[in-house]
C-alpha atoms as a PDB file:
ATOM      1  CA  UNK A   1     -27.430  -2.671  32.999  1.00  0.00           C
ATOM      2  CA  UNK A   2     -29.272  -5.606  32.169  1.00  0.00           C
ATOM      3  CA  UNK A   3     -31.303  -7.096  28.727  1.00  0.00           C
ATOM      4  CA  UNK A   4     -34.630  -8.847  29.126  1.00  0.00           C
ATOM      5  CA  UNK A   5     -34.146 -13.023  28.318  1.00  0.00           C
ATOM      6  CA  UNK A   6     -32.447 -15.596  29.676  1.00  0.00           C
ATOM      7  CA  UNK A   7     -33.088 -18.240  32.690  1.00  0.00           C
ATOM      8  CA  UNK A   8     -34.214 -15.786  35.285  1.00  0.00           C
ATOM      9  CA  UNK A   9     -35.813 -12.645  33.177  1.00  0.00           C
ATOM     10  CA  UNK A  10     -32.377 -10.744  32.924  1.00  0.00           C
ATOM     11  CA  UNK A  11     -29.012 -10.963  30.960  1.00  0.00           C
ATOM     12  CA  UNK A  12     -26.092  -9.075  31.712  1.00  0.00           C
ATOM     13  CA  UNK A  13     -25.107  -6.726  28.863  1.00  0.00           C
ATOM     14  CA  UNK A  14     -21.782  -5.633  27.335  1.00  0.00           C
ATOM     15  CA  UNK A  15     -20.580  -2.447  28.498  1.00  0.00           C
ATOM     16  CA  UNK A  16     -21.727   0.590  26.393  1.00  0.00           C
ATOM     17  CA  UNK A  17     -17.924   1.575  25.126  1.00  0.00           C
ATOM     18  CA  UNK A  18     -17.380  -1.913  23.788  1.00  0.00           C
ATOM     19  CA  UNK A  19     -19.184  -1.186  20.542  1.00  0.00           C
ATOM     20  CA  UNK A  20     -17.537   1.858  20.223  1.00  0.00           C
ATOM     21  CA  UNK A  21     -14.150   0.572  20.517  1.00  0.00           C
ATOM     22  CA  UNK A  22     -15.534  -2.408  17.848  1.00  0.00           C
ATOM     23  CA  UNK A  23     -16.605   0.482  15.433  1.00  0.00           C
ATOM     24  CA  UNK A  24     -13.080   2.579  15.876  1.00  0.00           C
ATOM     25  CA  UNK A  25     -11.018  -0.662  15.413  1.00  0.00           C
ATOM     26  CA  UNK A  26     -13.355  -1.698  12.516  1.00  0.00           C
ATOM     27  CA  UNK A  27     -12.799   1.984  11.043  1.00  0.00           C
ATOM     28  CA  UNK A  28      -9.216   2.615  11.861  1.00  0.00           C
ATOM     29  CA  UNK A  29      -8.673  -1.359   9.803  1.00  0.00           C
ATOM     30  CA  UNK A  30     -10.449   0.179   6.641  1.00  0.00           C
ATOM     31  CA  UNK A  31      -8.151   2.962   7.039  1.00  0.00           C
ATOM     32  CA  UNK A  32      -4.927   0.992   7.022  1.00  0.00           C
ATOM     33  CA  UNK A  33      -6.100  -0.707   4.079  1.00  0.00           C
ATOM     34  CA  UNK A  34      -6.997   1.987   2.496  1.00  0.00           C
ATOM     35  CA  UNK A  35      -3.457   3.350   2.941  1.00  0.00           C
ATOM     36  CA  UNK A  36      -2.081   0.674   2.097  1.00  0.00           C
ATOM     37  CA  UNK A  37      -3.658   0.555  -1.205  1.00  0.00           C
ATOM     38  CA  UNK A  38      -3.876   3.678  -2.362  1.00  0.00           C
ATOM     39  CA  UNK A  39      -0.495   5.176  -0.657  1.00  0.00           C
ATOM     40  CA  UNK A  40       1.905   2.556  -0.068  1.00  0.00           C
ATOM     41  CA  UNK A  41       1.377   0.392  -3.637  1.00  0.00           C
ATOM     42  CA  UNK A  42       0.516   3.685  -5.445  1.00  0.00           C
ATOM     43  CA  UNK A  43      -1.001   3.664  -8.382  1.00  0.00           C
ATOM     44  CA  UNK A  44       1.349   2.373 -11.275  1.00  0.00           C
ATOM     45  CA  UNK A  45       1.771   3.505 -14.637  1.00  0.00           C
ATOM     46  CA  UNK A  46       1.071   0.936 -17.369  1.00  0.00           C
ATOM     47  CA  UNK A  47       4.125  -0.315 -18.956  1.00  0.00           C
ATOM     48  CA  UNK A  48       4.484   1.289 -22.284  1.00  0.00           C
ATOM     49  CA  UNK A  49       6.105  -0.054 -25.449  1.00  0.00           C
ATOM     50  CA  UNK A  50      10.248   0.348 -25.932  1.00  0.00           C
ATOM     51  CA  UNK A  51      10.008   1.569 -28.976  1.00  0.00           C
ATOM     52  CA  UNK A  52       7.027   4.474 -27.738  1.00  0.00           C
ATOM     53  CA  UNK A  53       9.739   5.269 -25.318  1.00  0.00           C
ATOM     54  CA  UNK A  54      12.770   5.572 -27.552  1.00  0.00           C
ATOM     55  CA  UNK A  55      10.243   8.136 -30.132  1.00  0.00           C
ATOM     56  CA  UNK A  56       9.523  10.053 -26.731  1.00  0.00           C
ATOM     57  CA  UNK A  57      13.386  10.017 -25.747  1.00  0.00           C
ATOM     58  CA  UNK A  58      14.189  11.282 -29.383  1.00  0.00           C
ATOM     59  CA  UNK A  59      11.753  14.137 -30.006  1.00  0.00           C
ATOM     60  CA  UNK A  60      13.765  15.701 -26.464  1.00  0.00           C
ATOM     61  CA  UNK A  61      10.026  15.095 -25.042  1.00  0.00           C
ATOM     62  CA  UNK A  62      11.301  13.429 -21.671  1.00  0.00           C
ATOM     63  CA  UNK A  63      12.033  15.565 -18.542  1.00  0.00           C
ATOM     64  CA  UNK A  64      13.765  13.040 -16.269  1.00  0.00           C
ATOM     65  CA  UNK A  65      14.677   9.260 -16.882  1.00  0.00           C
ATOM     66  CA  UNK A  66      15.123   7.158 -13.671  1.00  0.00           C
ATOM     67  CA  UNK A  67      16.410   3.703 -13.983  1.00  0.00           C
ATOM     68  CA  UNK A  68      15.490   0.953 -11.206  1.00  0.00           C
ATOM     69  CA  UNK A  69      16.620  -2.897 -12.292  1.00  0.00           C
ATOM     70  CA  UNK A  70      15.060  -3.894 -15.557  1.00  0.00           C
ATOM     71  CA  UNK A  71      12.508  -0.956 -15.743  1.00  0.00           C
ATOM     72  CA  UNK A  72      13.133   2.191 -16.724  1.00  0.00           C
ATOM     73  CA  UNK A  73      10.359   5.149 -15.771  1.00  0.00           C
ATOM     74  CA  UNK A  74       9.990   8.296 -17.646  1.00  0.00           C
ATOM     75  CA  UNK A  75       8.927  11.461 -16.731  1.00  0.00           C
ATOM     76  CA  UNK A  76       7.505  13.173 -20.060  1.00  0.00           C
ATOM     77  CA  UNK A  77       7.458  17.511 -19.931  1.00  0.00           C
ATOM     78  CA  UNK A  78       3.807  17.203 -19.827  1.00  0.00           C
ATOM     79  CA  UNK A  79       3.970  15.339 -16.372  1.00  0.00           C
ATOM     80  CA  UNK A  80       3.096  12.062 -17.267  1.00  0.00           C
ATOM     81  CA  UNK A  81       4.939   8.743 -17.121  1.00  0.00           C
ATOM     82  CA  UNK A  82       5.850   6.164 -18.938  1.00  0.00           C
ATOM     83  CA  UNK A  83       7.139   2.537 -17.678  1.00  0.00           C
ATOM     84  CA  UNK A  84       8.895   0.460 -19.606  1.00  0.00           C
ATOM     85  CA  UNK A  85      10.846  -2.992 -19.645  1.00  0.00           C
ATOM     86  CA  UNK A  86      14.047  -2.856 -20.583  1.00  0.00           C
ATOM     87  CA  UNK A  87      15.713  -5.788 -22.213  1.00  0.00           C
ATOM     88  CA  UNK A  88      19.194  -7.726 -21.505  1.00  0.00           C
ATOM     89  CA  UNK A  89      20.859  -6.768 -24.877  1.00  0.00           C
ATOM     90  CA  UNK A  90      19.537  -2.848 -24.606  1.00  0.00           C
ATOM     91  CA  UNK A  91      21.418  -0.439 -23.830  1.00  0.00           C
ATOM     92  CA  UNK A  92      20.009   2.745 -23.449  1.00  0.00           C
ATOM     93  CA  UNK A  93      22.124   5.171 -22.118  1.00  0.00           C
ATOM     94  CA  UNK A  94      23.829   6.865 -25.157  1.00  0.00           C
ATOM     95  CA  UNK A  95      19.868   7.566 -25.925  1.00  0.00           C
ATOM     96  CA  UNK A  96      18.810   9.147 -22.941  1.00  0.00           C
ATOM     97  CA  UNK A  97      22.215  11.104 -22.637  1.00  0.00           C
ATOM     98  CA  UNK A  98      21.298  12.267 -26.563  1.00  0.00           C
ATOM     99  CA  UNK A  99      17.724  13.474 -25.020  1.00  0.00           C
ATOM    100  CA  UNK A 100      18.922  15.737 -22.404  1.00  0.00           C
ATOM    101  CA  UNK A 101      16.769  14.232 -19.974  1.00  0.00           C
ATOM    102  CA  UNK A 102      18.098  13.817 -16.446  1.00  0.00           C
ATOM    103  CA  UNK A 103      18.951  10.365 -15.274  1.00  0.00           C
ATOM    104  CA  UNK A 104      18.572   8.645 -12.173  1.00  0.00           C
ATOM    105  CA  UNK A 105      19.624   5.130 -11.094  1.00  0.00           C
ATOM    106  CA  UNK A 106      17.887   4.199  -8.519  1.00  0.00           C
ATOM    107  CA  UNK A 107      18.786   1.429  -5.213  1.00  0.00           C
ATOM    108  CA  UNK A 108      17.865  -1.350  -6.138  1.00  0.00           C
ATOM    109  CA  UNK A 109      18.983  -3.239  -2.759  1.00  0.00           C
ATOM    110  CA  UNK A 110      15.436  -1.664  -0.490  1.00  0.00           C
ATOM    111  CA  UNK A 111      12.436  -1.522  -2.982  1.00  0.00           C
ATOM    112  CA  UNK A 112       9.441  -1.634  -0.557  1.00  0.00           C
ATOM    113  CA  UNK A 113      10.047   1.272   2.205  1.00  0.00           C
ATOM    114  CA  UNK A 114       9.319   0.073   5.891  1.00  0.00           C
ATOM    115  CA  UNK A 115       6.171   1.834   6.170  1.00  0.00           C
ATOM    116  CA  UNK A 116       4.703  -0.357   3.694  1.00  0.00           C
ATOM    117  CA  UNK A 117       6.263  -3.360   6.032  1.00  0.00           C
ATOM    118  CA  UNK A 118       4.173  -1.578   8.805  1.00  0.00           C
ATOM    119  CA  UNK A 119       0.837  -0.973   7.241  1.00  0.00           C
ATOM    120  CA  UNK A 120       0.632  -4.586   6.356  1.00  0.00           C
ATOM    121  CA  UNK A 121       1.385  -5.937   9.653  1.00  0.00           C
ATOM    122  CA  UNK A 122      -0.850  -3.531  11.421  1.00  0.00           C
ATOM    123  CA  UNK A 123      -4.115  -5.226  10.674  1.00  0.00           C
ATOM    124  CA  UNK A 124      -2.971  -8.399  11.689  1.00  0.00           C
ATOM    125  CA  UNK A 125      -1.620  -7.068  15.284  1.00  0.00           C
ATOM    126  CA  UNK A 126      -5.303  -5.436  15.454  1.00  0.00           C
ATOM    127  CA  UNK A 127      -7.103  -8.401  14.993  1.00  0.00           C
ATOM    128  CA  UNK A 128      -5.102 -10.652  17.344  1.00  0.00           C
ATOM    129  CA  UNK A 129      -5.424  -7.783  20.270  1.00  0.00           C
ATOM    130  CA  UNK A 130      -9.474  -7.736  19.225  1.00  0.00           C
ATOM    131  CA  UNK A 131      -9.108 -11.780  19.492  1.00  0.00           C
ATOM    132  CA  UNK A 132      -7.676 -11.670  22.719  1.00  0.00           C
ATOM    133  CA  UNK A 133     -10.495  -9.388  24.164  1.00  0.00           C
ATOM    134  CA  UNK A 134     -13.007 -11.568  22.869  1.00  0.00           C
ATOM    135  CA  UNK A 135     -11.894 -14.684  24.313  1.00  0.00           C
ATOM    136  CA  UNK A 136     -11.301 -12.730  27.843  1.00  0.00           C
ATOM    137  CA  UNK A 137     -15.108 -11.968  27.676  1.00  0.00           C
ATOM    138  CA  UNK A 138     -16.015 -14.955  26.925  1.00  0.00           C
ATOM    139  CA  UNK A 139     -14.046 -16.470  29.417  1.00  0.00           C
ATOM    140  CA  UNK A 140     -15.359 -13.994  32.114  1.00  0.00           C
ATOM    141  CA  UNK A 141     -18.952 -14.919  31.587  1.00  0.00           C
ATOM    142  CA  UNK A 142     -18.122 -18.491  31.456  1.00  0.00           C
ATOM    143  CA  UNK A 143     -16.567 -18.169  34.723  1.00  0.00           C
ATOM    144  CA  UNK A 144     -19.951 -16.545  36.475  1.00  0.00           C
END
């Protein structure tokens, strides 16, 4: 397999599977991001006001109430949610208890799961193997 050019009329050309192992790593990258992005990170609710919260919390309108560190996320009866910051001096359990919502604490000690460890590293491992076979070509054709 040879391309017209070159010294003596002919070049030797890549073999045919190289761009298609180019296009499924350049694909299968997107991907990763994309899951990343859009799985891992999630989207997040914007963080509401305390006192929207507390109204919510007092009209019984909240379904479940899970507490993680200074943040406290509400699930409404409707299905939405509501983050909020929750301040030092606040506390806000004889509130939610008054509510009837159900309440979660949640670990605090492992907030970002492994996978999302994973997915981030993956793109890096995928361009230093894609490095590494570039150089090894390069080196090859130096070497004829």
């Amino acid at each position: 397999m040879y391309l017209s050019g070159g010294a003596h009329g002919r070049t030797p050309a890549g073999p045919r599977w190289l761009s298609s192992l180019l296009i499924a790593l350049g694909i299968f990258v997107v991907v990763v991001f994309l899951v990343d992005k859009l799985v891992v990170g999630g989207p997040s609710t914007p963080p509401a006001s305390l006192a929207n919260a507390i109204a919510q919390l007092d009209k019984h309108a909240a379904r479940r109430v899970t507490i993680p560190a200074s943040t406290m996320v509400i699930e409404l009866n409707d299905g939405s949610k509501m983050t909020v910051a929750i301040p030092n001096d606040r506390d806000l359990g004889p509130i939610v208890r008054r509510s009837g919502a159900d309440l979660a604490l949640a670990n605090t000690a492992s907030e970002t799961p492994l996978p999302a460890y994973v997915f981030q590293f993956v793109p890096f491992v995928i361009m230093a193997v894609l490095l590494m076979f570039i150089l090894r070509i390069v080196s090859r054709r130096q070497l004829r």
